[in-house]
C-alpha atoms as a PDB file:
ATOM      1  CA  UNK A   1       0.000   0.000   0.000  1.00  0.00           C
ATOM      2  CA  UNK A   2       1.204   3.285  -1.140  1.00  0.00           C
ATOM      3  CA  UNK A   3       0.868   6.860   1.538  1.00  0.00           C
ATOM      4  CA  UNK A   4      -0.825   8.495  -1.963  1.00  0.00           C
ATOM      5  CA  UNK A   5      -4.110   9.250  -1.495  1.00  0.00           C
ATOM      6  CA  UNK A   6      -7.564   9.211  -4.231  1.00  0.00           C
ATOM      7  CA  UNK A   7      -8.909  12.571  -5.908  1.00  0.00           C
ATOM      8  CA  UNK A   8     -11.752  10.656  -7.259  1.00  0.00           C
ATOM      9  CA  UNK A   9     -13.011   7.500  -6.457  1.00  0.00           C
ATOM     10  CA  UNK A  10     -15.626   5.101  -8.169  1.00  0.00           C
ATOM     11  CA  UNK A  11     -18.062   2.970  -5.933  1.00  0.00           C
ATOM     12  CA  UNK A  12     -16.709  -1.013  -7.031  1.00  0.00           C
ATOM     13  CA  UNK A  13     -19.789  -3.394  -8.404  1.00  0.00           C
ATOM     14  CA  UNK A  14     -19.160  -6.140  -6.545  1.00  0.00           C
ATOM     15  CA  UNK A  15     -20.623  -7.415  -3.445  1.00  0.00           C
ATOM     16  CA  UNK A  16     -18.067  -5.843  -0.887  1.00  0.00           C
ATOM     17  CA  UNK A  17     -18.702  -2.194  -0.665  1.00  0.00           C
ATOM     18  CA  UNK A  18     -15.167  -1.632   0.557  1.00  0.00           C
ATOM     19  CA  UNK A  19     -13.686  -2.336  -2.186  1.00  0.00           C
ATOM     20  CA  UNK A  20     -12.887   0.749  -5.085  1.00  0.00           C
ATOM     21  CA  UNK A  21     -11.483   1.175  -7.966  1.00  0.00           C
ATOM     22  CA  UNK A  22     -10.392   4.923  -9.255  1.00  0.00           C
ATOM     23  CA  UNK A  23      -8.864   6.288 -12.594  1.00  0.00           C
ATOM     24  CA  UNK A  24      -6.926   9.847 -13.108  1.00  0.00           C
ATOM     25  CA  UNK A  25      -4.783  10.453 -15.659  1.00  0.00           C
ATOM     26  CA  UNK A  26      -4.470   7.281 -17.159  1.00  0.00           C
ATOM     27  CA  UNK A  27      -3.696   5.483 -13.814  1.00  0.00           C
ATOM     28  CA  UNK A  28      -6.015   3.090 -12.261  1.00  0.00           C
ATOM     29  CA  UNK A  29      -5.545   2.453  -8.565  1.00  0.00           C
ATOM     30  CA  UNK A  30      -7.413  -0.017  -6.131  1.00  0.00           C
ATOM     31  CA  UNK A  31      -8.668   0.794  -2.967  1.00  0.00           C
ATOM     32  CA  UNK A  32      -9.704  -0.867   0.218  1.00  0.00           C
ATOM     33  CA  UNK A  33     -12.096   0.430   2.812  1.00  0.00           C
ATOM     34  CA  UNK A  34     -11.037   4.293   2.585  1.00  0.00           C
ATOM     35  CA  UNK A  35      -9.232   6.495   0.100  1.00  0.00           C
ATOM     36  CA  UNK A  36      -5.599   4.647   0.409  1.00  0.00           C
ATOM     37  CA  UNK A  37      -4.267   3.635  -2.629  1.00  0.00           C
ATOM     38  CA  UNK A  38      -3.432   0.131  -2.016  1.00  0.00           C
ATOM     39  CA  UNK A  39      -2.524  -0.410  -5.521  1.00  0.00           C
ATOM     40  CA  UNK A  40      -2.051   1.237  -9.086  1.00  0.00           C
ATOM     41  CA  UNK A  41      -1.740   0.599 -13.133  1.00  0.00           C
ATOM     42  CA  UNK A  42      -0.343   2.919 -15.406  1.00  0.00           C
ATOM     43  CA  UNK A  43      -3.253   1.334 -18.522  1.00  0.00           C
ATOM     44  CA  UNK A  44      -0.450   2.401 -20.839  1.00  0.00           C
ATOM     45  CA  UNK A  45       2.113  -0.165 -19.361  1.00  0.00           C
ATOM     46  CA  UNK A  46       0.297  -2.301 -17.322  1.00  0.00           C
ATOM     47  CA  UNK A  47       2.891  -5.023 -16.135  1.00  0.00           C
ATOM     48  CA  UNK A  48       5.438  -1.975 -15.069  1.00  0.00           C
ATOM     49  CA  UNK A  49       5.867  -0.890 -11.503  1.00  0.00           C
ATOM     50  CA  UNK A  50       3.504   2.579 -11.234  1.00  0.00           C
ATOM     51  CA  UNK A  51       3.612   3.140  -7.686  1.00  0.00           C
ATOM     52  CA  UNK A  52       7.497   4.051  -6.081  1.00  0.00           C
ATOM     53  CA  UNK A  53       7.469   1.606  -3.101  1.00  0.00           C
ATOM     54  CA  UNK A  54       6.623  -1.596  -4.980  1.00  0.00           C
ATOM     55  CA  UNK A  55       9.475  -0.382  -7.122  1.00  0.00           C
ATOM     56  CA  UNK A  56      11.704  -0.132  -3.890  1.00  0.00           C
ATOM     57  CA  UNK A  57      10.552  -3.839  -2.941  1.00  0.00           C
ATOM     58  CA  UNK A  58      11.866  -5.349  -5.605  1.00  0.00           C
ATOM     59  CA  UNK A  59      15.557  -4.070  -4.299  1.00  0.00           C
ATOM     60  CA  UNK A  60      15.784  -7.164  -3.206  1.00  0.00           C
ATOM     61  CA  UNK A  61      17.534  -8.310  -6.214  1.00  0.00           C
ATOM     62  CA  UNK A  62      20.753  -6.344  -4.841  1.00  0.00           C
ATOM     63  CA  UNK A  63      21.077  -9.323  -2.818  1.00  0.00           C
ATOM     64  CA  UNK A  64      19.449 -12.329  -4.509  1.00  0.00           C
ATOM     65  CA  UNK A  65      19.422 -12.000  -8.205  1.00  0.00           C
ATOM     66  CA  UNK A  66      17.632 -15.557  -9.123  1.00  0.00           C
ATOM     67  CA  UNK A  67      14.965 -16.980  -6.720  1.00  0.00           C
ATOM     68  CA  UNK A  68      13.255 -19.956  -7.581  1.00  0.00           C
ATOM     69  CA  UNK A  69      10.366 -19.608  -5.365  1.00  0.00           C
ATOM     70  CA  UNK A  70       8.681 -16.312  -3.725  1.00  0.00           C
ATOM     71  CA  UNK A  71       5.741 -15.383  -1.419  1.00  0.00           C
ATOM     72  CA  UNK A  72       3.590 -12.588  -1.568  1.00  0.00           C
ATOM     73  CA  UNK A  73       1.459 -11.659   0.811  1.00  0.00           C
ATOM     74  CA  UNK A  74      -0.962  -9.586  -0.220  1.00  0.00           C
ATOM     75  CA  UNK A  75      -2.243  -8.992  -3.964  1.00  0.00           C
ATOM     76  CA  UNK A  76      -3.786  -5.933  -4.273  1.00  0.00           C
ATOM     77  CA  UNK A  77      -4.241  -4.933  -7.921  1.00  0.00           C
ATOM     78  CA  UNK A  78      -1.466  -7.406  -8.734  1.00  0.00           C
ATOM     79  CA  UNK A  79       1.390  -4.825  -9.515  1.00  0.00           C
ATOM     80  CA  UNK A  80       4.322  -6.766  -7.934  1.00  0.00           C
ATOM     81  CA  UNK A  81       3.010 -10.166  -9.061  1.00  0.00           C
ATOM     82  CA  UNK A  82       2.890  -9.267 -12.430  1.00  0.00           C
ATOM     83  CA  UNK A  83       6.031  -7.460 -12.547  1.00  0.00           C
ATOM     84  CA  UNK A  84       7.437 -11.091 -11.203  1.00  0.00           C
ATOM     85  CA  UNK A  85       5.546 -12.799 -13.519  1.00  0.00           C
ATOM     86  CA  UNK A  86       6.560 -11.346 -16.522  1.00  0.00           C
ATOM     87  CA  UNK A  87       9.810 -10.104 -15.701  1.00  0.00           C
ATOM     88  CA  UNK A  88      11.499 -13.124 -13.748  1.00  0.00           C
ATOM     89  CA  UNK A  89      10.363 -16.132 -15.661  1.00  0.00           C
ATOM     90  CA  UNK A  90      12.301 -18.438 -13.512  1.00  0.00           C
ATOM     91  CA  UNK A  91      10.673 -18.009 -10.300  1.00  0.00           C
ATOM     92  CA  UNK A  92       7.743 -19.331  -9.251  1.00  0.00           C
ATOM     93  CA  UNK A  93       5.238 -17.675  -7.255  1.00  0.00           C
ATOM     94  CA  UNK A  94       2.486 -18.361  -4.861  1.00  0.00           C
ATOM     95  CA  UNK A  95       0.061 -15.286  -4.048  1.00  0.00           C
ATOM     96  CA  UNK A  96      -1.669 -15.058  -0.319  1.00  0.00           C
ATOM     97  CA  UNK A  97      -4.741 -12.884  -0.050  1.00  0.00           C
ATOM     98  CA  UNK A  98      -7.194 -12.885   2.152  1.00  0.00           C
ATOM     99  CA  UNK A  99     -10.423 -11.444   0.050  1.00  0.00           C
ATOM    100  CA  UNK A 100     -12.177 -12.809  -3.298  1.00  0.00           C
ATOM    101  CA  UNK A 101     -13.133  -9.599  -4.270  1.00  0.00           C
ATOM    102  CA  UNK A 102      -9.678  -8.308  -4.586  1.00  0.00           C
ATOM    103  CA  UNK A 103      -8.719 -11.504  -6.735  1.00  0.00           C
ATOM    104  CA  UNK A 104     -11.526 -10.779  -8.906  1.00  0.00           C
ATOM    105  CA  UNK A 105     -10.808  -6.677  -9.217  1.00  0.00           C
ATOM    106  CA  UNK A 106      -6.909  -8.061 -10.353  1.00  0.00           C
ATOM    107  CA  UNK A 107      -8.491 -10.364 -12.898  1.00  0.00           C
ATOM    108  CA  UNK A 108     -10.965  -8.017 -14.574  1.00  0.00           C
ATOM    109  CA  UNK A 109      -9.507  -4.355 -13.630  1.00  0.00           C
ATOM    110  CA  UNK A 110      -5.406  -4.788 -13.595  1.00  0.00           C
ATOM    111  CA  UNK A 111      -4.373  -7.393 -16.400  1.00  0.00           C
ATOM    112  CA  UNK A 112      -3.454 -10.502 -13.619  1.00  0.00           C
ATOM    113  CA  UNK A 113      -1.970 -13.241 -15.690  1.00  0.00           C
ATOM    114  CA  UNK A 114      -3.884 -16.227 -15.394  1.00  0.00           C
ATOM    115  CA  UNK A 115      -2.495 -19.046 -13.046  1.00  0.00           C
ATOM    116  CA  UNK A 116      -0.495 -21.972 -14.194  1.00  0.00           C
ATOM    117  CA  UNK A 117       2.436 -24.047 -13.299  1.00  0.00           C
ATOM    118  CA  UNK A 118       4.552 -21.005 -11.775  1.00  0.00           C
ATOM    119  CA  UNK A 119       2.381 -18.622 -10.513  1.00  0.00           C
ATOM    120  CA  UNK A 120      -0.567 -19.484  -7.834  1.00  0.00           C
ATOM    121  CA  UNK A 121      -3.007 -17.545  -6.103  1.00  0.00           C
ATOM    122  CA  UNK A 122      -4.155 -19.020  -2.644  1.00  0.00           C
ATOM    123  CA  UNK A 123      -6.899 -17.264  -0.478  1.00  0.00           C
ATOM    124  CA  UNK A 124      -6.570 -17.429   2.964  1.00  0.00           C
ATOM    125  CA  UNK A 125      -5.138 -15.688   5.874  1.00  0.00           C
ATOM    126  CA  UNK A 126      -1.421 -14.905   5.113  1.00  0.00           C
ATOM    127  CA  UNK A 127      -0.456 -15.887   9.091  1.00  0.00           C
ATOM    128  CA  UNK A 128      -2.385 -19.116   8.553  1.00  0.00           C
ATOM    129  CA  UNK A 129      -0.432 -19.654   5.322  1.00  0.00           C
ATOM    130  CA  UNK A 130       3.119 -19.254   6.669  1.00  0.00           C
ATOM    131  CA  UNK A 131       2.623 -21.330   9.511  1.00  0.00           C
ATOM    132  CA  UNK A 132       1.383 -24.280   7.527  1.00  0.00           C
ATOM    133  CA  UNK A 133       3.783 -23.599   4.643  1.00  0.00           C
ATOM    134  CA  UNK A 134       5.708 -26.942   4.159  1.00  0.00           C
ATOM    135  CA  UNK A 135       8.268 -25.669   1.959  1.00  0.00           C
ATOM    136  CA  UNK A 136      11.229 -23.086   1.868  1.00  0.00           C
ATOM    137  CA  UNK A 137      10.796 -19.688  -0.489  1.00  0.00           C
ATOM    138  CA  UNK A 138      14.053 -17.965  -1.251  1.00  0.00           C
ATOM    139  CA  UNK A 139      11.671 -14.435  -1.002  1.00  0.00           C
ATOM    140  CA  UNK A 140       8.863 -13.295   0.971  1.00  0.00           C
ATOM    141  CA  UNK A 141       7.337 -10.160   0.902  1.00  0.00           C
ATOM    142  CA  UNK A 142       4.572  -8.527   2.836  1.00  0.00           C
ATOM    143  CA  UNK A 143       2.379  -5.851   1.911  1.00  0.00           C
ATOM    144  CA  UNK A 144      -0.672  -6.340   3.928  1.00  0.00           C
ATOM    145  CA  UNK A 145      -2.852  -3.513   5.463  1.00  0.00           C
ATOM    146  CA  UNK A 146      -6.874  -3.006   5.827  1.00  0.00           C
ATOM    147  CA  UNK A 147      -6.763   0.829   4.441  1.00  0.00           C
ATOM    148  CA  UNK A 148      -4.047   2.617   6.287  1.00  0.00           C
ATOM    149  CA  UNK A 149      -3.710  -0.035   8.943  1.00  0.00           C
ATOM    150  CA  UNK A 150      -0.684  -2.583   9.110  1.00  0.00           C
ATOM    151  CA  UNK A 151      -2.627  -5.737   9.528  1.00  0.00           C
ATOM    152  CA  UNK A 152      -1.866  -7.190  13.302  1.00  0.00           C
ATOM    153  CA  UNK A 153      -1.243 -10.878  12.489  1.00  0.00           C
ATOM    154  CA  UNK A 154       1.255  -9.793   9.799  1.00  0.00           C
ATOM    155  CA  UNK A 155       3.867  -8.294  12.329  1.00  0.00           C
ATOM    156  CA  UNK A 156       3.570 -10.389  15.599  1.00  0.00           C
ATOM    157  CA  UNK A 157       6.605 -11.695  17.118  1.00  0.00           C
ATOM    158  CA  UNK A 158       5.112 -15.053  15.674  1.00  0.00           C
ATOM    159  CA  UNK A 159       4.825 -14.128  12.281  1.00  0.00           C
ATOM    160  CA  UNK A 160       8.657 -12.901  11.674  1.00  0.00           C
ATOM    161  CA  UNK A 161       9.579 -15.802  13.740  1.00  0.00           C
ATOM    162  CA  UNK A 162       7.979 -18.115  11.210  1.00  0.00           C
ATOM    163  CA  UNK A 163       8.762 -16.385   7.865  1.00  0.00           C
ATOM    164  CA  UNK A 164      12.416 -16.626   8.896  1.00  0.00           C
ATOM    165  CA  UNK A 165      12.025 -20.179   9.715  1.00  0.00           C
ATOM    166  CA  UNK A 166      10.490 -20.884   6.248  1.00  0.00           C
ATOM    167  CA  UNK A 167      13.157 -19.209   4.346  1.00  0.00           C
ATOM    168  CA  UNK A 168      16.231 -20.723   2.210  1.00  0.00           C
ATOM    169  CA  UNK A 169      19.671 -20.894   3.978  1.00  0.00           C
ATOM    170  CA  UNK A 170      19.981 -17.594   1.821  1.00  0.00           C
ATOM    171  CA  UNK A 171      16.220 -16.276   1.782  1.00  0.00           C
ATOM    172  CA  UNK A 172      15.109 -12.550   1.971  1.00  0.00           C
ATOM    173  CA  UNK A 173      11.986 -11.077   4.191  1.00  0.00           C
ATOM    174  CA  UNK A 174      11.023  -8.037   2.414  1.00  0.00           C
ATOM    175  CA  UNK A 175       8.187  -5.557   4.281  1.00  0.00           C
ATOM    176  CA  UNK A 176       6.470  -2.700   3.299  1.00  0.00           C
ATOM    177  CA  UNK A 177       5.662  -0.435   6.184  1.00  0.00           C
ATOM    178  CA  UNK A 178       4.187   2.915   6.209  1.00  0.00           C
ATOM    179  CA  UNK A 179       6.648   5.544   8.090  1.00  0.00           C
ATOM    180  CA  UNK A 180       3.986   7.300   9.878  1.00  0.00           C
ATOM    181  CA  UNK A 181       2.677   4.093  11.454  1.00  0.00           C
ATOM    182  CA  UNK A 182       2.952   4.990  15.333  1.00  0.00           C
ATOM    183  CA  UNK A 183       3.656   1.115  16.215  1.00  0.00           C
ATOM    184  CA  UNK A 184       6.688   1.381  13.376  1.00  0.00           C
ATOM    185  CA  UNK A 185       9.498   1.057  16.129  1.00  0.00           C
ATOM    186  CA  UNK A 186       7.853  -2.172  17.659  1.00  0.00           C
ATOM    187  CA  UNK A 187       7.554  -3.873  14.061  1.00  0.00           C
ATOM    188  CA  UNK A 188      11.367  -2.859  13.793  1.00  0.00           C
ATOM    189  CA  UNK A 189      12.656  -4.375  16.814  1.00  0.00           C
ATOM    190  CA  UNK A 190      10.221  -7.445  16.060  1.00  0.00           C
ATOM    191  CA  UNK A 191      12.192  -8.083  13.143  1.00  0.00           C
ATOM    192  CA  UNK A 192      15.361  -7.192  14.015  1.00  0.00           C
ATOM    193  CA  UNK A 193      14.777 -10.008  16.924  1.00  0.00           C
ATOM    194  CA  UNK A 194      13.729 -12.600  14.234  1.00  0.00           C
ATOM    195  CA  UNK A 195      16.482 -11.878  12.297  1.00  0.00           C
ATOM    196  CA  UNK A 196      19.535 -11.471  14.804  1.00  0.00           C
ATOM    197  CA  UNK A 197      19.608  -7.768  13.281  1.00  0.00           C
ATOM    198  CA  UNK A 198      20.441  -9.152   9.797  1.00  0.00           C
ATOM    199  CA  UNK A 199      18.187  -6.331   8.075  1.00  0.00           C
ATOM    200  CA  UNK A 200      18.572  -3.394   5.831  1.00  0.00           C
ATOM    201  CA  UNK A 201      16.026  -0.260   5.242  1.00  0.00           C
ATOM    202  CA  UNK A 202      15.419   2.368   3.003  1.00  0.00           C
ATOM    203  CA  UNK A 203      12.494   5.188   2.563  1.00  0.00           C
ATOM    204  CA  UNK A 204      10.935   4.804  -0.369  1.00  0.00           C
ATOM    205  CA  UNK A 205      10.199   8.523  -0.499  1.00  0.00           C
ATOM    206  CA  UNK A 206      10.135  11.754   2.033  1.00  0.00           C
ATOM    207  CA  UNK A 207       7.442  10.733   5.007  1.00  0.00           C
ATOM    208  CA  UNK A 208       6.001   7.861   2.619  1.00  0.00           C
ATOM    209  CA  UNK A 209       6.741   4.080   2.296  1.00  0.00           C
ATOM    210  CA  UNK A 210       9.409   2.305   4.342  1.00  0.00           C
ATOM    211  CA  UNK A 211      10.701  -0.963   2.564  1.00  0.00           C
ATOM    212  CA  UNK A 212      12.797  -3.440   5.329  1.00  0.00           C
ATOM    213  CA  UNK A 213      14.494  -6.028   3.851  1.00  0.00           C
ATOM    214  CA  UNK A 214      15.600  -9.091   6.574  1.00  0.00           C
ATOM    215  CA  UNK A 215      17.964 -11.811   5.654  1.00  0.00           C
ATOM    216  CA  UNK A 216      17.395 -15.369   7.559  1.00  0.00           C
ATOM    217  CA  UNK A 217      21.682 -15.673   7.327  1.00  0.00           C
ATOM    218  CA  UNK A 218      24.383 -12.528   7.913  1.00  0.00           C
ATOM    219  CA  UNK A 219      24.842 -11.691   3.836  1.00  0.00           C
ATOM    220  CA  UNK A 220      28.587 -11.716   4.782  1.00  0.00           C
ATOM    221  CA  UNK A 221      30.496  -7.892   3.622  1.00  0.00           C
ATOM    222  CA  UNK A 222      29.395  -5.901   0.576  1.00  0.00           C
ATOM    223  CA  UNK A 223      31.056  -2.947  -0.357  1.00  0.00           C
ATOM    224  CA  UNK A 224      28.643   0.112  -1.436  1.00  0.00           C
ATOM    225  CA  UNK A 225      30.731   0.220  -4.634  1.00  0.00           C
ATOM    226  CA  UNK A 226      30.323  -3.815  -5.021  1.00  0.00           C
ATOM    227  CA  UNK A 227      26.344  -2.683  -4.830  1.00  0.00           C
ATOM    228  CA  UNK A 228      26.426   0.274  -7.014  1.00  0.00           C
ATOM    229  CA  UNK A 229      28.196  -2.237  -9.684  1.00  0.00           C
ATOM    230  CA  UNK A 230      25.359  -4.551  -9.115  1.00  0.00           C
ATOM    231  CA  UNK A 231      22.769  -2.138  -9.783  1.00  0.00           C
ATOM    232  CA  UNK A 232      24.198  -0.702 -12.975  1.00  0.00           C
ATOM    233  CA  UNK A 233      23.884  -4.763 -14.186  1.00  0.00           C
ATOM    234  CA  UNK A 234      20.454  -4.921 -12.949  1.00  0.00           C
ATOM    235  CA  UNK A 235      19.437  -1.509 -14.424  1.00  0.00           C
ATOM    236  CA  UNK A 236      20.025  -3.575 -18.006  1.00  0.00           C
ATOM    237  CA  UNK A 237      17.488  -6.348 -17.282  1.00  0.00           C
ATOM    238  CA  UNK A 238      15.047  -4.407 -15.491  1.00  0.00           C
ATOM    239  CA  UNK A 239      12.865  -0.927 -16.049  1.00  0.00           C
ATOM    240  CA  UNK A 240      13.912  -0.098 -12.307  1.00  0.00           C
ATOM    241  CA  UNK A 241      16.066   2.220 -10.922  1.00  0.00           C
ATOM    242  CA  UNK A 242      18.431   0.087  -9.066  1.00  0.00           C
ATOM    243  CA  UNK A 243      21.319   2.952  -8.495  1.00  0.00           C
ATOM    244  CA  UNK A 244      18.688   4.774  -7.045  1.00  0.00           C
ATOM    245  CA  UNK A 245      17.630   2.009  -4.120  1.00  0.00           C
ATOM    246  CA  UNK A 246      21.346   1.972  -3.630  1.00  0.00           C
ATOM    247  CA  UNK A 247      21.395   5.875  -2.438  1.00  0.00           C
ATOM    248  CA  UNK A 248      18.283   5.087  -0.486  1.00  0.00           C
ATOM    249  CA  UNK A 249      19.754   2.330   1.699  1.00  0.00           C
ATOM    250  CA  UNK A 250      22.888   4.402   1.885  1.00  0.00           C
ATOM    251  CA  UNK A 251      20.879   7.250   3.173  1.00  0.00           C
ATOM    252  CA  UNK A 252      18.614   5.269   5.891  1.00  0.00           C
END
């Protein structure tokens, strides 16, 4: 979920009044239970990363540049599972959500790919999910609010306990927070517990979006300019501004 906010929002057909869709300027966003914009779609390019912090997200790459298998809880209008999709053919991923009606808004309002042998789309609680996960991804990643609200079960002690444990040897928690969030500190030292302060930050812009990335194993030494070299490679593959994420961690 992004800190932007709607101008103008359109009532959603479907059975749960909570859920919006809007479209300005050739963006279409998603919206859940308030004005939030939970997710967005350039219609022009829709499999490219609109919104800045699901951009930041996939800075994961810095440090794992060919998962297999991923986790993403939450699925908004799709944005990040798409980019995945379409952009890392090798990985397979598997999709946690906990509402129909956003499944259904991805299908017929944001271009979600249909499912097949790599890509999966499970509803249920994403806490339930993890805990009864019986393999190992090499990435998960967490976007999960209710509006502008972190979702509780999604940042107990628990929960980063058991993502951790269901990680590869070399497996990546990546979290999308909201800076503002007045309980940010305790989600911070929750992880940083979880993850024997393995973890790295960065703001994905002034007073907006803060992206925490927590590795199950100490990553060993990188140097910044090992990093920057690594983004400039990744800046070839990808339509993402990977020497940019660099500055960002640098910064936080």
């Amino acid at each position: 979920m992004s800190e932007l906010m709607a101008k103008a929002t359109i009532p959603y057909s479907y059975d749960n009044p909570e859920v919006t869709i809007s479209e300005q300027d050739g963006i279409r966003s998603l919206h859940l239970g308030g004005t939030m914009v939970q997710s967005a779609m350039r219609i022009a390019a829709p499999n490219e990363l609109e919104l800045v912090y699901t951009q930041c997200m996939m800075g994961f790459l810095l440090f794992h540049a060919k998962p297999a298998n991923m986790l993403l809880i939450g699925l908004g209008g799709g944005s990040l599972a798409k980019f995945v999709y379409h952009y890392l053919p090798a990985t397979r991923l598997t999709v946690i959500e906990t509402n129909q009606q956003v499944i259904t808004a991805a299908y017929q309002y944001f271009n979600l790919p249909d499912e097949d042998d790599r890509f999966e789309i499970v509803l249920t609680e994403g806490n339930r999910f993890i805990t009864e996960y019986p393999g190992a991804a090499d990435i998960i990643m967490v976007d999960g609010f209710d509006d502008d609200y972190q979702v509780s079960s999604l940042c107990s002690q628990d929960f980063y306990d058991v993502t951790k444990r269901c990680l590869t040897n070399n497996g990546i928690l990546v979290v999308n927070f909201l800076s503002r969030d007045k309980h940010l500190k305790t989600w911070l030292q929750r992880i940083e517990k979880s993850f024997n302060g393995h973890m790295i930050a960065m703001m994905a812009e002034i007073r907006g979006n803060l992206i925490v990335f927590a590795f199950k194993n100490n990553p060993g030494k990188h140097s910044w300019k090992s990093i920057k070299q690594k983004a400039q490679k990744l800046e070839k593959q990808y339509p993402l501004p990977f020497s940019e994420f660099v500055t960002k961690l640098q910064k936080y």
